[in-house]
N, C-alpha and C. Protein backbone atom coordinates (compact mmCIF):
# COMPACT_ATOMS: atom_id res chain seq x y z
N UNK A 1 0.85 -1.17 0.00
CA UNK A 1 0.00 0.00 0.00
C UNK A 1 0.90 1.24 0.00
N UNK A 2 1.03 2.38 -0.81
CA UNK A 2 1.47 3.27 -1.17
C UNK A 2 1.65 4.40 0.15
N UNK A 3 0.59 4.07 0.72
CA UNK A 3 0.44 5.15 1.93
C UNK A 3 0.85 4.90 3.35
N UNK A 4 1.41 3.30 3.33
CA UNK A 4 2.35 2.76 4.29
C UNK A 4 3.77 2.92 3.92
N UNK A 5 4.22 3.12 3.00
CA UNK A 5 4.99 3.44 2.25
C UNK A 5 5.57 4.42 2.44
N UNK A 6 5.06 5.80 2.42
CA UNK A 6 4.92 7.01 2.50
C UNK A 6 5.03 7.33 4.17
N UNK A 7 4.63 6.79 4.73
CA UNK A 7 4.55 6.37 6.54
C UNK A 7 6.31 5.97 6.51
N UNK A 8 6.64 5.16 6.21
CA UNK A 8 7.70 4.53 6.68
C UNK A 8 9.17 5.17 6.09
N UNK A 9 8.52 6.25 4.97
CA UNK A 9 9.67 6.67 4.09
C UNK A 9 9.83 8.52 5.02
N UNK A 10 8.65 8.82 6.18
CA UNK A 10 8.06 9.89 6.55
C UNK A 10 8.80 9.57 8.10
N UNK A 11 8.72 8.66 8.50
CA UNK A 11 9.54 8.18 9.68
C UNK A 11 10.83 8.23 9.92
N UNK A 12 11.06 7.56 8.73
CA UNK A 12 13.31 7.31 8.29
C UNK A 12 13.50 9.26 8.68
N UNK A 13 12.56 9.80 8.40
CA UNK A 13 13.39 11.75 8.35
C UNK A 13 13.43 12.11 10.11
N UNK A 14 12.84 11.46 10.51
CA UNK A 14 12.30 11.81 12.04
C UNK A 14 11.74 13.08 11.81
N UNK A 15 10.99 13.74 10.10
CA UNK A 15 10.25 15.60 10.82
C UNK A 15 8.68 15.34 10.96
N UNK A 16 8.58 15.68 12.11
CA UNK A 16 7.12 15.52 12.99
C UNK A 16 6.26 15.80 11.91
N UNK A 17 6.48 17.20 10.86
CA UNK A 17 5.39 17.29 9.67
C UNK A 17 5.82 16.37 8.47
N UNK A 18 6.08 15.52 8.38
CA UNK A 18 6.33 14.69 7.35
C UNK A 18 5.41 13.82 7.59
N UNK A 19 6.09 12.87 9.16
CA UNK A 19 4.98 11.92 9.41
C UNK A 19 3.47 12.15 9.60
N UNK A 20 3.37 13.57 10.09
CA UNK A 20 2.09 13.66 10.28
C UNK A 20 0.90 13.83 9.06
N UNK A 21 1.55 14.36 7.79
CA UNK A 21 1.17 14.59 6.70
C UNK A 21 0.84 12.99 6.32
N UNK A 22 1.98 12.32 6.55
CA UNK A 22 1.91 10.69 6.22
C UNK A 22 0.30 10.35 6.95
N UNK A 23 0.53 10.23 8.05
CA UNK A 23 -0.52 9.85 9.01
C UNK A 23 -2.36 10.63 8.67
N UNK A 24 -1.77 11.16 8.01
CA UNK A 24 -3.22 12.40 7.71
C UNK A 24 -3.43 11.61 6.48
N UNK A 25 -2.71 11.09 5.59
CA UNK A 25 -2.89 10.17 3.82
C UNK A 25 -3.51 9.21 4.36
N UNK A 26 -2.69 8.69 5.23
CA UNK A 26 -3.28 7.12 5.52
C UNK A 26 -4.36 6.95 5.82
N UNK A 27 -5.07 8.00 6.94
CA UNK A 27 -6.50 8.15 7.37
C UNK A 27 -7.13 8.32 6.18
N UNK A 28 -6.92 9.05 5.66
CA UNK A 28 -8.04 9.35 4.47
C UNK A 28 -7.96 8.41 3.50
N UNK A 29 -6.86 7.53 3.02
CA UNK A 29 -7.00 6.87 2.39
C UNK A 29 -7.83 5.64 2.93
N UNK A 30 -7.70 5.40 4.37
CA UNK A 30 -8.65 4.11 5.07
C UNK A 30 -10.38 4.85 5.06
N UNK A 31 -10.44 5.90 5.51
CA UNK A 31 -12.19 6.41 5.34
C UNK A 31 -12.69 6.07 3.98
N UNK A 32 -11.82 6.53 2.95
CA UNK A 32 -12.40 6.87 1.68
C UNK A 32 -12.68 5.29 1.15
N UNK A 33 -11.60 4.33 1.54
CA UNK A 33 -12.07 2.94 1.69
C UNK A 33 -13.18 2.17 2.48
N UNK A 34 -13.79 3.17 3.57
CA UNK A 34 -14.90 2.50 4.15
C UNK A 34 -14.65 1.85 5.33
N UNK A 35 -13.26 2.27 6.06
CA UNK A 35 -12.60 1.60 6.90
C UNK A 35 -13.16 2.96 8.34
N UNK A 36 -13.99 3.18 8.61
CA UNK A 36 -13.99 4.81 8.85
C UNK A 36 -13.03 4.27 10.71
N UNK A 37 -13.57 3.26 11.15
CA UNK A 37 -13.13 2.86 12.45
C UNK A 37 -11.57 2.70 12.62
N UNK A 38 -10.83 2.57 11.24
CA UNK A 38 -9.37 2.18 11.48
C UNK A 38 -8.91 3.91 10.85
N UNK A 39 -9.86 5.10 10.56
CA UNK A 39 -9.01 6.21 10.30
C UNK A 39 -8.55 7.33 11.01
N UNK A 40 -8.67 6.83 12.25
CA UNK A 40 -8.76 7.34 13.79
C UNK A 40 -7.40 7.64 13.87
């Protein structure tokens, strides 16, 4: 998944707005999938 990806490539930098931008994709990419309970 592209947006775990992006998580793990957002982590390696340690900058708090990288990952969090990461973490903000991932949610939306899990809602927009219908996952709304795992976009927390």
């Amino acid at each position: 998944m592209p947006h775990l990806e992006g998580h793990a490539a957002a982590t390696a930098t340690a900058d708090p707005r990288a990952i969090a931008l990461a973490l903000e994709g991932s949610a939306g990419a899990r809602a927009l999938a219908g996952h709304h309970a795992h976009a927390e």
